[in-house]
N, C-alpha and C. Protein backbone atom coordinates (compact mmCIF):
# COMPACT_ATOMS: atom_id res chain seq x y z
N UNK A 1 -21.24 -76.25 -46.30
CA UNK A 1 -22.66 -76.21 -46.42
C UNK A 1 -23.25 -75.76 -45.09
N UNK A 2 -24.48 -74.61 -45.10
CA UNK A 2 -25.13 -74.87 -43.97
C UNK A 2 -25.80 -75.73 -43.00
N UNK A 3 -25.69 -75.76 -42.08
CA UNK A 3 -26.36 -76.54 -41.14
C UNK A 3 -27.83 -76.13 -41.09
N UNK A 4 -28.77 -76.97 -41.64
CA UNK A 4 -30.24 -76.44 -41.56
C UNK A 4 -31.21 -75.95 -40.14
N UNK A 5 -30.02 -76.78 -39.39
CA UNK A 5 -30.96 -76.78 -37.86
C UNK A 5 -30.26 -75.67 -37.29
N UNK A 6 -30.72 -74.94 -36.46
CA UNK A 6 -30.57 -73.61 -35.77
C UNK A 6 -30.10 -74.54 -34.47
N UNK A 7 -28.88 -74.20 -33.84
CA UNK A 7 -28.28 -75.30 -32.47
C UNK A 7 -28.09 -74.13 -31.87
N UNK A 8 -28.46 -72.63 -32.21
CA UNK A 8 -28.19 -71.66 -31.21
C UNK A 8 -29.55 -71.82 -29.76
N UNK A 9 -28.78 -71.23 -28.72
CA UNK A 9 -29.73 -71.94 -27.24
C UNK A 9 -30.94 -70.75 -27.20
N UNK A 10 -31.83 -71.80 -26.89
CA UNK A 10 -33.23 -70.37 -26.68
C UNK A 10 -33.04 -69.88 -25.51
N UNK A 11 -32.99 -68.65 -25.57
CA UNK A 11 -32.86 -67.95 -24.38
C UNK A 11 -33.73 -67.64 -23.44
N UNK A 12 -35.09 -68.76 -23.89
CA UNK A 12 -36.37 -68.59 -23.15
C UNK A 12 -36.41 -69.82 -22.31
N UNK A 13 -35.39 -70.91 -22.13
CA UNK A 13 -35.42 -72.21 -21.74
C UNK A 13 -34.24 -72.59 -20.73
N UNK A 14 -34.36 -73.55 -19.92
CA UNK A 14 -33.16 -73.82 -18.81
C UNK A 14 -32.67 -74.58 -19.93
N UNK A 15 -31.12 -74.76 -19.73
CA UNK A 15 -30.41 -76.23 -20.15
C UNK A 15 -31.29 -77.44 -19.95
N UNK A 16 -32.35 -77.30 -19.07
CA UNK A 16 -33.04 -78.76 -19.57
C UNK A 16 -34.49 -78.74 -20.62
N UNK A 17 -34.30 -78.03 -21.01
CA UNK A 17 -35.31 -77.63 -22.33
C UNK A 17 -36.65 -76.20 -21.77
N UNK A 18 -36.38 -77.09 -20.39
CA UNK A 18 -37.91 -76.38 -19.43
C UNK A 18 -37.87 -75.04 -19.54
N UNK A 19 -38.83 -74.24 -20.29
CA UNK A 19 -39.17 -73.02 -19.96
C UNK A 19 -38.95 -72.31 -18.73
N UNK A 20 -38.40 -70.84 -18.78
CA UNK A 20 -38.01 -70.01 -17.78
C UNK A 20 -39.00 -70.27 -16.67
N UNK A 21 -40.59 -70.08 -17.02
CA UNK A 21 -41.61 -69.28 -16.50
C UNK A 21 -41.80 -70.73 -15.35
N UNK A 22 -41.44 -71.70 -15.61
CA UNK A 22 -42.35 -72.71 -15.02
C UNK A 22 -40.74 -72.91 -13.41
N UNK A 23 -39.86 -72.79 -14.04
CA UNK A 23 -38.75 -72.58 -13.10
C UNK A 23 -39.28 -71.45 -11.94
N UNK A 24 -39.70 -70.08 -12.79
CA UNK A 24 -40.24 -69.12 -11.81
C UNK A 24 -41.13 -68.91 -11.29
N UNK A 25 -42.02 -69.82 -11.65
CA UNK A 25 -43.52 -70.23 -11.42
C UNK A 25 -43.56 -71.02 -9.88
N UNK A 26 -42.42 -72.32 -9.90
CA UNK A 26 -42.10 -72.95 -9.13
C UNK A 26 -41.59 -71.97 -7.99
N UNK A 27 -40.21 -70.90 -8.26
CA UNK A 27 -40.10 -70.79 -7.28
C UNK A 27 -40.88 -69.47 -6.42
N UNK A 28 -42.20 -69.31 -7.07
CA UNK A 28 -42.82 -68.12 -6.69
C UNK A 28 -43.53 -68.79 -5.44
N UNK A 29 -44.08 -70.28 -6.67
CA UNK A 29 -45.20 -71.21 -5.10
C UNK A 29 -44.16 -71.64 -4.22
N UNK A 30 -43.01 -71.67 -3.78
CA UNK A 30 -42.56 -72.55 -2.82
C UNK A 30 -42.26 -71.04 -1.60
N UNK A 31 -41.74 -69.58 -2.07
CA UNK A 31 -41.96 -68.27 -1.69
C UNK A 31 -43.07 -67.53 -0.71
N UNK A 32 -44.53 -68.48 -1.96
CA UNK A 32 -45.98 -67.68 -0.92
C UNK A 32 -45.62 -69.04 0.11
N UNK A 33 -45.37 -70.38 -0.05
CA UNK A 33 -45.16 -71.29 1.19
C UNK A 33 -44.26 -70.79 2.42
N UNK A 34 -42.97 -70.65 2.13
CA UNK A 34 -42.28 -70.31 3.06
C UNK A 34 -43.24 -69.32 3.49
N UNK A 35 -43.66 -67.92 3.04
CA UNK A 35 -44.11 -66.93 3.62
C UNK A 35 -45.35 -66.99 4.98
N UNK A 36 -46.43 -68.14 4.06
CA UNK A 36 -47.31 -68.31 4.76
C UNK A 36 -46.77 -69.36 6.20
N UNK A 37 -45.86 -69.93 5.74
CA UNK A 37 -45.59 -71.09 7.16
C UNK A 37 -44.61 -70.32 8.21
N UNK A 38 -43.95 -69.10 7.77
CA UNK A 38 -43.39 -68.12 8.64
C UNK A 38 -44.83 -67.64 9.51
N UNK A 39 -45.69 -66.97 8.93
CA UNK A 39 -46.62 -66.36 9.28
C UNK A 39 -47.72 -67.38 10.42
N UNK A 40 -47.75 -68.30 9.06
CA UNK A 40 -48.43 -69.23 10.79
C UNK A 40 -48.36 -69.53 11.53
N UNK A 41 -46.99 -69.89 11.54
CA UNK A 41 -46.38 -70.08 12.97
C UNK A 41 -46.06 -69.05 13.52
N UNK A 42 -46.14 -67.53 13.22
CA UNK A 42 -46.14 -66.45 14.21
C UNK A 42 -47.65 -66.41 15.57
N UNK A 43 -48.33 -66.28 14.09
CA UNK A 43 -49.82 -65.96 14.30
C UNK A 43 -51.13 -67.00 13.99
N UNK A 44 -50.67 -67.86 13.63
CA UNK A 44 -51.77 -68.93 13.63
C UNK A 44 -52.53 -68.95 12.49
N UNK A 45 -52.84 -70.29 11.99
CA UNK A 45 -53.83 -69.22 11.05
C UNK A 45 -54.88 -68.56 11.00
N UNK A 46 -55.71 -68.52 12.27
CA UNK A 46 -56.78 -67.66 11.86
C UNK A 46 -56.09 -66.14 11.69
N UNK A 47 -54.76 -66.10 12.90
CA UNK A 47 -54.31 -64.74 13.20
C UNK A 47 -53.53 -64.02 11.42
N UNK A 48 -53.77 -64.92 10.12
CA UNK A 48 -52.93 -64.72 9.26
C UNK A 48 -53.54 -64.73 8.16
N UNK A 49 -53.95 -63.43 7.31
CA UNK A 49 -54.64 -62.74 5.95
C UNK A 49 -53.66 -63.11 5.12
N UNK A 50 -54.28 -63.39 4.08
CA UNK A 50 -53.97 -63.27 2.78
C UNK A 50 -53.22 -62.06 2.57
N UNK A 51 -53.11 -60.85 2.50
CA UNK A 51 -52.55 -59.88 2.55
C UNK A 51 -51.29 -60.30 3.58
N UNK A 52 -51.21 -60.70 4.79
CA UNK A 52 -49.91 -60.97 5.07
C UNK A 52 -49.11 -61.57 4.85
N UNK A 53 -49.43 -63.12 3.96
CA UNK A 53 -48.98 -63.79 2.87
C UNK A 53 -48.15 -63.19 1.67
N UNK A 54 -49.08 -62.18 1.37
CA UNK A 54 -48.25 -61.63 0.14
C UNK A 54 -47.50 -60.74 0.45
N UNK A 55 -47.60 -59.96 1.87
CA UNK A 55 -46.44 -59.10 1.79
C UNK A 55 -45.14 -59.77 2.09
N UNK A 56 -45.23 -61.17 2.47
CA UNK A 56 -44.00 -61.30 3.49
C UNK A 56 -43.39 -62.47 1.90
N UNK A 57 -44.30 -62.67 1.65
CA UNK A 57 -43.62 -63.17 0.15
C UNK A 57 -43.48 -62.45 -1.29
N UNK A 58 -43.78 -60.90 -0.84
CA UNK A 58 -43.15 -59.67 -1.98
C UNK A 58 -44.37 -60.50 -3.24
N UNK A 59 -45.24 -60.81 -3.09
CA UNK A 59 -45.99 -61.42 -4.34
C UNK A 59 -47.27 -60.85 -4.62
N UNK A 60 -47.52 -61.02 -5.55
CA UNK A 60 -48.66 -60.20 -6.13
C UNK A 60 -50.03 -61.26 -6.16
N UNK A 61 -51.64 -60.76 -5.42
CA UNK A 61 -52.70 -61.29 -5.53
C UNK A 61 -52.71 -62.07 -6.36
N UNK A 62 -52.60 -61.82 -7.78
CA UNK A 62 -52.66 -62.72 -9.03
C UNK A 62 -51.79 -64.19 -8.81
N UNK A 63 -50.27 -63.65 -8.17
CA UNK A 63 -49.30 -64.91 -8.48
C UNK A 63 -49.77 -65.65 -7.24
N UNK A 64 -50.63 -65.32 -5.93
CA UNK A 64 -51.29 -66.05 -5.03
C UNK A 64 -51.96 -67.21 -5.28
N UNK A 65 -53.32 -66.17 -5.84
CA UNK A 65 -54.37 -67.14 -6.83
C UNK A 65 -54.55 -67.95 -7.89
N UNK A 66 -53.28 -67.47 -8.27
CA UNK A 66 -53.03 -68.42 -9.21
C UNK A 66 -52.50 -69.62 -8.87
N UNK A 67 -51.40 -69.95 -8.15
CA UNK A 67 -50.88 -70.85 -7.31
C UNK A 67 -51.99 -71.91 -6.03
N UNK A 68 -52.88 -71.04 -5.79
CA UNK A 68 -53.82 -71.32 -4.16
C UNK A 68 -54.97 -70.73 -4.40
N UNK A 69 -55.88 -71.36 -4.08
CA UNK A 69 -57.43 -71.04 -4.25
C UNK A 69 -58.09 -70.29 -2.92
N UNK A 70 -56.98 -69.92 -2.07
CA UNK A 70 -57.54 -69.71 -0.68
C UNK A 70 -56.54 -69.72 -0.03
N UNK A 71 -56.68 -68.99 1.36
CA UNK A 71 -55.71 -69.37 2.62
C UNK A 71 -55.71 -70.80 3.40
N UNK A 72 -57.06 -71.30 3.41
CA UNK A 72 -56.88 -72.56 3.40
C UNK A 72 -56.01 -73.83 2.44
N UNK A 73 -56.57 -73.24 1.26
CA UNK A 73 -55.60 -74.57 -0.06
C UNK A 73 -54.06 -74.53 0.57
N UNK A 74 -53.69 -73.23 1.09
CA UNK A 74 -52.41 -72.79 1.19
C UNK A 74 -51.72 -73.58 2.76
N UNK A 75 -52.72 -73.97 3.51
CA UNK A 75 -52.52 -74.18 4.67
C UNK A 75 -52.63 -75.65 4.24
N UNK A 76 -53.66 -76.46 3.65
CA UNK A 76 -53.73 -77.89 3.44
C UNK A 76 -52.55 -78.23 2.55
N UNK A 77 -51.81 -77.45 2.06
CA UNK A 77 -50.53 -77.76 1.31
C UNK A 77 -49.01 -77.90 2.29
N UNK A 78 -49.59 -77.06 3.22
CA UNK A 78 -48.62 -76.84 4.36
C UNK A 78 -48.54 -78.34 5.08
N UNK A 79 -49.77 -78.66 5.54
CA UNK A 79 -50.36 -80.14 6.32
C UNK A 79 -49.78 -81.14 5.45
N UNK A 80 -49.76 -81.14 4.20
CA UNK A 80 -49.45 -82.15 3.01
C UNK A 80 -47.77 -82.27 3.30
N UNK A 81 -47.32 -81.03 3.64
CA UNK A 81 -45.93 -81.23 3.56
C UNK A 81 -45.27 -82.09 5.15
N UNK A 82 -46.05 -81.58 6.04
CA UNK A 82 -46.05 -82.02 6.81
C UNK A 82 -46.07 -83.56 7.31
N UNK A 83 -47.41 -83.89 6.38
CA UNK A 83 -46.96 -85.62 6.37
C UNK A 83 -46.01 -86.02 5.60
N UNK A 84 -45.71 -85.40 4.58
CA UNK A 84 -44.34 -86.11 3.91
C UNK A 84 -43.14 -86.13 4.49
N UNK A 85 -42.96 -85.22 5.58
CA UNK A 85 -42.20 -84.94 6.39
C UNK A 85 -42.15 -86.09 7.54
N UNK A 86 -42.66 -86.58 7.99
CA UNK A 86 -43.24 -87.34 8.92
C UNK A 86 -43.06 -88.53 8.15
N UNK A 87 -43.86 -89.20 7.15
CA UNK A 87 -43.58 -90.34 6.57
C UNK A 87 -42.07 -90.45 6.14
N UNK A 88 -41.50 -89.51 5.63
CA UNK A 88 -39.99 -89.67 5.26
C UNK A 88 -39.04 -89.77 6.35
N UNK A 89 -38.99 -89.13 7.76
CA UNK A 89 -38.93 -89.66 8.69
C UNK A 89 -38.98 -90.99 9.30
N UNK A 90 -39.89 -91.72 9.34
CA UNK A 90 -39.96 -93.25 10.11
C UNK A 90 -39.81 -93.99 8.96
N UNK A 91 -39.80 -93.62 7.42
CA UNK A 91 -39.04 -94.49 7.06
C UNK A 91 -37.67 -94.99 6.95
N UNK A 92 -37.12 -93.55 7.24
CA UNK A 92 -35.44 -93.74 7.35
C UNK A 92 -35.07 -94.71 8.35
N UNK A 93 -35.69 -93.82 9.25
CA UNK A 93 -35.86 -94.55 10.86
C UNK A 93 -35.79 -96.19 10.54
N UNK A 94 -36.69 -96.64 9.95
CA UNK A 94 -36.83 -97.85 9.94
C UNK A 94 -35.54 -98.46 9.02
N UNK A 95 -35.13 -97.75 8.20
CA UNK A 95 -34.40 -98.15 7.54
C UNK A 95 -32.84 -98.99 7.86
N UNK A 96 -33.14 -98.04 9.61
CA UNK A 96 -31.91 -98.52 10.18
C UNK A 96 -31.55 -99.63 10.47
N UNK A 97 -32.58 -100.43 10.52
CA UNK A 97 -32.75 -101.69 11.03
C UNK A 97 -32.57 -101.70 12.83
N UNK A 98 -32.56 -100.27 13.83
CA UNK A 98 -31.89 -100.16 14.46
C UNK A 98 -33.48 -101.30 15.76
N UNK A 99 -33.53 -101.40 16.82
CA UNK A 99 -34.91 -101.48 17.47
C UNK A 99 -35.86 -100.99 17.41
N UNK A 100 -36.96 -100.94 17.41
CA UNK A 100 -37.87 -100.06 17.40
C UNK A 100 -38.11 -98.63 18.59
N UNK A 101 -37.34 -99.22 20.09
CA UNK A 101 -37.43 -97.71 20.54
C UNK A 101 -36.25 -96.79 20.35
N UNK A 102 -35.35 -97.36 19.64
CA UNK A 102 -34.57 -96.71 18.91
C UNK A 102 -35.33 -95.43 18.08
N UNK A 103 -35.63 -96.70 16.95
CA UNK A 103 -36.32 -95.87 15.74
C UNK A 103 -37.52 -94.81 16.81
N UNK A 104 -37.77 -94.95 17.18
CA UNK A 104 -38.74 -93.72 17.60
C UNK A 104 -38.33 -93.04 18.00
N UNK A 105 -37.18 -92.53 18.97
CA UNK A 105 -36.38 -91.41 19.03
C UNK A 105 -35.60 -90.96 18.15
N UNK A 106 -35.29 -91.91 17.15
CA UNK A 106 -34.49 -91.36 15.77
C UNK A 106 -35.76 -90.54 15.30
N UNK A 107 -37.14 -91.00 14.91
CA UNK A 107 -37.99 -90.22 14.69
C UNK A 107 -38.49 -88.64 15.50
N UNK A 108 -38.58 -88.66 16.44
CA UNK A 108 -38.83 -87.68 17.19
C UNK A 108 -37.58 -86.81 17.45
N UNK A 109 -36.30 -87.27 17.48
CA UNK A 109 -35.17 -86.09 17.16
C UNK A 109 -35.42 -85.83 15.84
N UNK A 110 -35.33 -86.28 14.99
CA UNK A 110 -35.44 -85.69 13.63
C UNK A 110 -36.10 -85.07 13.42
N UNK A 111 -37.55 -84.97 13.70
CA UNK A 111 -38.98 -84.28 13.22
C UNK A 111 -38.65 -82.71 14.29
N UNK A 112 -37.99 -82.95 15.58
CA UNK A 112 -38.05 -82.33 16.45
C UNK A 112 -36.99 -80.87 15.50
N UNK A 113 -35.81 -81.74 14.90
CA UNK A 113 -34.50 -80.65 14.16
C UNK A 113 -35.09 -80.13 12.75
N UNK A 114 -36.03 -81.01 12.85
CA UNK A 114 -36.92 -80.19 11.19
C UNK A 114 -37.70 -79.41 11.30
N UNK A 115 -38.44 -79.38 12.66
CA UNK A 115 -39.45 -78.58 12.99
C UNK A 115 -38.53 -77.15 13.16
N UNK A 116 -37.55 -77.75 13.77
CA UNK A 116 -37.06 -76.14 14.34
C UNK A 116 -36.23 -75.44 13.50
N UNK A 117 -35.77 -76.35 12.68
CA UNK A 117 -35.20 -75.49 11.45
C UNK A 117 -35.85 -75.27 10.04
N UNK A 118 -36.77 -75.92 9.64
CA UNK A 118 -37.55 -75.94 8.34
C UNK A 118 -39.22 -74.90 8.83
N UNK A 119 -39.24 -73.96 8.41
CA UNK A 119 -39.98 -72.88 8.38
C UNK A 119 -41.87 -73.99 8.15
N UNK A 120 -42.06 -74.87 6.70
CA UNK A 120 -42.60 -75.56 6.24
C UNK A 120 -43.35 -76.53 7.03
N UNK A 121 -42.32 -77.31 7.69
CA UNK A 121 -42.28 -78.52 8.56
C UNK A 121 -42.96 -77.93 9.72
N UNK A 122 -42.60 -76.81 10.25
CA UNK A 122 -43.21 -76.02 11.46
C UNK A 122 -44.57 -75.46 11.55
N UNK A 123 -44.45 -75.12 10.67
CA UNK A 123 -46.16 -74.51 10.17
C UNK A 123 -47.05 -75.79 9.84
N UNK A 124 -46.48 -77.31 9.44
CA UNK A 124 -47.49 -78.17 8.84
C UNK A 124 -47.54 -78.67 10.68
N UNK A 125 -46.92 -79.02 11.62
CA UNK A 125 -47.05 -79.97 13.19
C UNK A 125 -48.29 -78.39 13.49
N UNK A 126 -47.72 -76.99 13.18
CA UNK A 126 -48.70 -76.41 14.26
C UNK A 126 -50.10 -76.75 13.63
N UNK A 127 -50.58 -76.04 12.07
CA UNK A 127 -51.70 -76.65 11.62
C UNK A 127 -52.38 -77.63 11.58
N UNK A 128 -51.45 -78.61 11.71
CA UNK A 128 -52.31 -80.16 12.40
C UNK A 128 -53.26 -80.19 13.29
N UNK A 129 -52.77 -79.51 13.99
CA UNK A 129 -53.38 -79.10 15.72
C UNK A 129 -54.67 -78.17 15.90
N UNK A 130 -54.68 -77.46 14.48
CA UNK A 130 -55.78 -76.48 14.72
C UNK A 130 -57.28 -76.69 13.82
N UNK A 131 -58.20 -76.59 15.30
CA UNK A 131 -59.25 -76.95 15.17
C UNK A 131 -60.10 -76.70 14.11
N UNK A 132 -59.67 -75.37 13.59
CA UNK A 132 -60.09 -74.28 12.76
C UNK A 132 -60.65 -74.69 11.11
N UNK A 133 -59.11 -75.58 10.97
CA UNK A 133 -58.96 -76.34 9.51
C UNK A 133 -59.46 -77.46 8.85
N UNK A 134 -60.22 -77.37 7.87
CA UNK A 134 -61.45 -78.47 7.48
C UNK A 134 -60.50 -79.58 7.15
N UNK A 135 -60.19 -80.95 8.24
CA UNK A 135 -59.58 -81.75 8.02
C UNK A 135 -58.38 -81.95 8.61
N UNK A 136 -57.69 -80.63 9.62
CA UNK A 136 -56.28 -80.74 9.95
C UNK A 136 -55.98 -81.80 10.80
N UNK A 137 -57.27 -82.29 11.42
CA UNK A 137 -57.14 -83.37 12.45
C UNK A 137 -56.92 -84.56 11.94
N UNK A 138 -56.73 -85.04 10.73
CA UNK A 138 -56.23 -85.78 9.72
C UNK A 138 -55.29 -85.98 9.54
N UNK A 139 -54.49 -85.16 9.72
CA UNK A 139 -53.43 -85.28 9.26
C UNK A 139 -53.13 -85.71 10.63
N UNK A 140 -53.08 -84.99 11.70
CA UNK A 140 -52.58 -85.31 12.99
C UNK A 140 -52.60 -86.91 13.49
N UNK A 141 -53.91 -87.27 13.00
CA UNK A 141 -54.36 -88.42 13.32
C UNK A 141 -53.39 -89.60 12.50
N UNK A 142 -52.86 -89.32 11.22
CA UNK A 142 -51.78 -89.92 10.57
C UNK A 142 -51.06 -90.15 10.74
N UNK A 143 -50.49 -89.08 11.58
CA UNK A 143 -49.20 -88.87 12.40
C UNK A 143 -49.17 -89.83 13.62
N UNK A 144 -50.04 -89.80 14.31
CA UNK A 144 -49.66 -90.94 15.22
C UNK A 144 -50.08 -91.98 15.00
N UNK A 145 -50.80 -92.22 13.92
CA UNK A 145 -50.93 -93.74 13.23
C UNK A 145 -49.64 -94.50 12.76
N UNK A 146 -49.34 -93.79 12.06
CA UNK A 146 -47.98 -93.97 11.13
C UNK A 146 -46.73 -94.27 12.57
N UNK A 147 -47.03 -93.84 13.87
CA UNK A 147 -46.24 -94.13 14.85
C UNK A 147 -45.94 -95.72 15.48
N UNK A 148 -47.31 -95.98 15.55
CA UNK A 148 -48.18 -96.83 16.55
C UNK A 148 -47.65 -98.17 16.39
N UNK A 149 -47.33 -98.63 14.99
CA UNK A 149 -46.70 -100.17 14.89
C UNK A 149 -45.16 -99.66 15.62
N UNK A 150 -44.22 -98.26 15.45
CA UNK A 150 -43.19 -98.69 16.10
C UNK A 150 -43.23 -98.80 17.52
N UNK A 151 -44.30 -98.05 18.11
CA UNK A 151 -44.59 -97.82 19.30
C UNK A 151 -44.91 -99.38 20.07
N UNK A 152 -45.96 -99.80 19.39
CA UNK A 152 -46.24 -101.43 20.09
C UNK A 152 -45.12 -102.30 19.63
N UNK A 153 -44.65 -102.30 18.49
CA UNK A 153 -43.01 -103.21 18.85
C UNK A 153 -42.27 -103.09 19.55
N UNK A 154 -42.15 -101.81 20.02
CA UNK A 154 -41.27 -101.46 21.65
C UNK A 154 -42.17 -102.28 22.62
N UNK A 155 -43.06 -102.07 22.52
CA UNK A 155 -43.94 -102.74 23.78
C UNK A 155 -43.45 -103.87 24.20
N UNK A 156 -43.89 -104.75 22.56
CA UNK A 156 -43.67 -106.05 22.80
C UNK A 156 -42.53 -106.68 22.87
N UNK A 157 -41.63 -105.75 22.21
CA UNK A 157 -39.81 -106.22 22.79
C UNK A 157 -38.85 -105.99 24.36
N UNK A 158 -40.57 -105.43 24.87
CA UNK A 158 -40.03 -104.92 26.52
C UNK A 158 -38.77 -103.90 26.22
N UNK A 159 -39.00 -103.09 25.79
CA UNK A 159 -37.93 -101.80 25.44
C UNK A 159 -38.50 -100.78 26.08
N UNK A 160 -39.93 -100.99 25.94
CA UNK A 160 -41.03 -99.72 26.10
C UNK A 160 -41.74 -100.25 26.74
N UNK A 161 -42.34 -99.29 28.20
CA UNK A 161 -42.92 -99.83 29.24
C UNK A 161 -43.68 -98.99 29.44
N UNK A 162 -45.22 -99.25 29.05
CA UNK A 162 -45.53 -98.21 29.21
C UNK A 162 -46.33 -97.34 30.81
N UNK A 163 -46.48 -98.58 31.40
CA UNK A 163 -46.19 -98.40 32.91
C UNK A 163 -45.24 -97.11 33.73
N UNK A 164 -44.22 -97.54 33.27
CA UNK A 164 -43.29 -96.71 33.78
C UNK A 164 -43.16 -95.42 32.86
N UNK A 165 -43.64 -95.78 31.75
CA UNK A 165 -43.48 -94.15 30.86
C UNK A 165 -44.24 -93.32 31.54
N UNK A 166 -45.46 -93.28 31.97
CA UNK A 166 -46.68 -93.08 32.57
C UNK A 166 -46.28 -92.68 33.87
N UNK A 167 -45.56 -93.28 34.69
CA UNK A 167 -45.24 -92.66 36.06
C UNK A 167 -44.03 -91.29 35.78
N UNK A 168 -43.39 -91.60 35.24
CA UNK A 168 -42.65 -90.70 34.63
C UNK A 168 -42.86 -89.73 34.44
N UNK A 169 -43.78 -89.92 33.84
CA UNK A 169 -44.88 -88.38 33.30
C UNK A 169 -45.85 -88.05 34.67
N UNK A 170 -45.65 -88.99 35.79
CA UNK A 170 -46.40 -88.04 36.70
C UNK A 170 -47.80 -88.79 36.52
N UNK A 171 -47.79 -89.56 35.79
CA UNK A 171 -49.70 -89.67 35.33
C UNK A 171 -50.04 -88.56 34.55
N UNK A 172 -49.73 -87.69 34.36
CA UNK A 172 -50.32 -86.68 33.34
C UNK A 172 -50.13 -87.35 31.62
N UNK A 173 -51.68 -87.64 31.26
CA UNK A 173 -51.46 -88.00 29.99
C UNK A 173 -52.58 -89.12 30.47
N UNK A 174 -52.48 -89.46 31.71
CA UNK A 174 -53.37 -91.05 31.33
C UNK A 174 -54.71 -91.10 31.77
N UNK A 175 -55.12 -89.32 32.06
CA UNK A 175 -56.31 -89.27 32.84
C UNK A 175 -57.26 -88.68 31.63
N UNK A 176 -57.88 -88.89 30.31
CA UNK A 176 -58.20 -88.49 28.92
C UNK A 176 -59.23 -87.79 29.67
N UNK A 177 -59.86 -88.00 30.58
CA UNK A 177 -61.64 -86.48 30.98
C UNK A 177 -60.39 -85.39 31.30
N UNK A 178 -59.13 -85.09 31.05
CA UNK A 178 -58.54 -84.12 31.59
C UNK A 178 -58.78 -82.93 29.83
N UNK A 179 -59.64 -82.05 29.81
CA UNK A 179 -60.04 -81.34 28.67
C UNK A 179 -58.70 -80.98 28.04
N UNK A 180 -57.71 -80.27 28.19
CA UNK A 180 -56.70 -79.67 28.36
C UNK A 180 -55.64 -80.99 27.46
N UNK A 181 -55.92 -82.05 27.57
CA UNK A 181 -55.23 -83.20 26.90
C UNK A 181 -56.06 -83.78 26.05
N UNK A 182 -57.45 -83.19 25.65
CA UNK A 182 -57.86 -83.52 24.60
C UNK A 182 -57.88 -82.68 23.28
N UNK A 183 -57.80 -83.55 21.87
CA UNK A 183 -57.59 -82.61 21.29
C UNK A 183 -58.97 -82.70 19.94
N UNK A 184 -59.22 -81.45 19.55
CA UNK A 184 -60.22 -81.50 18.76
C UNK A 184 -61.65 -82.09 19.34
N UNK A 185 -61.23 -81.79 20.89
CA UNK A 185 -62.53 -82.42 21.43
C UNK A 185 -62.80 -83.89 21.97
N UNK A 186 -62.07 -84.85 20.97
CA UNK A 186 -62.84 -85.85 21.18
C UNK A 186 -61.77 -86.80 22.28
């Protein structure tokens, strides 16, 4: 007898049922990302058009806009990745159970080997920084929030001195009217 159900595979679907388009959809937006976080971190973003986005990600206006409402959406997606990057970071960190000024150099090597190897990660620390972006100082500001409890548990476990961190550095860092060490102004 026949089998009523058709068990032949659609050739429009992954093995997990999911449609082609949304597989290629996916990897078109993660493409204009890499492209644009290459680019920003060449040139910054003001230094970086939409048009250089799409050439360096072979993509077409449409598959842009469709994906990103702007060079900005595209850059606040960048920042987004950036804190996830960062939060996934000090949680590992913490995970170690190791000290806390431990964990903060586990944090800061890590972020430091992601920055320099993850295209993404690099483009979200520089955009943080720039004044330009409605909100990037947000993120930045997260960033060393999300620091600050490991930072004062060093303090208070006398691991971290910040006395001597400070001479170390010369005093540079502890004089804030120094413009040049302020950021976003304030």
């Amino acid at each position: 007898m026949n089998d009523p159900i058709d068990r032949t595979p659609d050739l429009h679907q992954e093995p997990t049922g999911r449609p082609l388009t949304q597989r290629r959809a996916k990897a078109t937006r993660e493409g204009i990302l890499e492209a644009a976080a290459i680019q920003f971190s060449r040139t910054g973003y003001a230094g970086t058009s939409i048009s250089d986005i799409q050439r360096i990600a072979n993509s077409t206006k449409g598959a842009m806009y469709f994906h990103f409402a702007s060079k900005e959406a595209i850059a606040h997606q960048l920042l987004y990745r950036w804190s996830e990057a960062v939060a996934e970071t000090i949680a590992k960190a913490e995970a170690t159970g190791q000290p806390a000024d431990r964990q903060i150099l586990i944090v800061y090597r890590e972020l430091a080997r992601r920055v320099e190897t993850e295209a993404i990660t690099r483009a979200g620390l520089v955009l943080s920084l720039d004044s330009t972006i409605t909100d990037a100082y947000i993120t930045y500001e997260d960033w060393t929030e999300a620091l600050t409890p490991l930072v004062i548990d060093a303090i208070r476990s006398g691991a971290l001195d910040c006395a001597e961190s400070l001479s170390r550095l010369g005093g540079r860092g502890a004089d804030s009217r120094n413009p040049a060490l302020r950021i976003y102004g304030r």
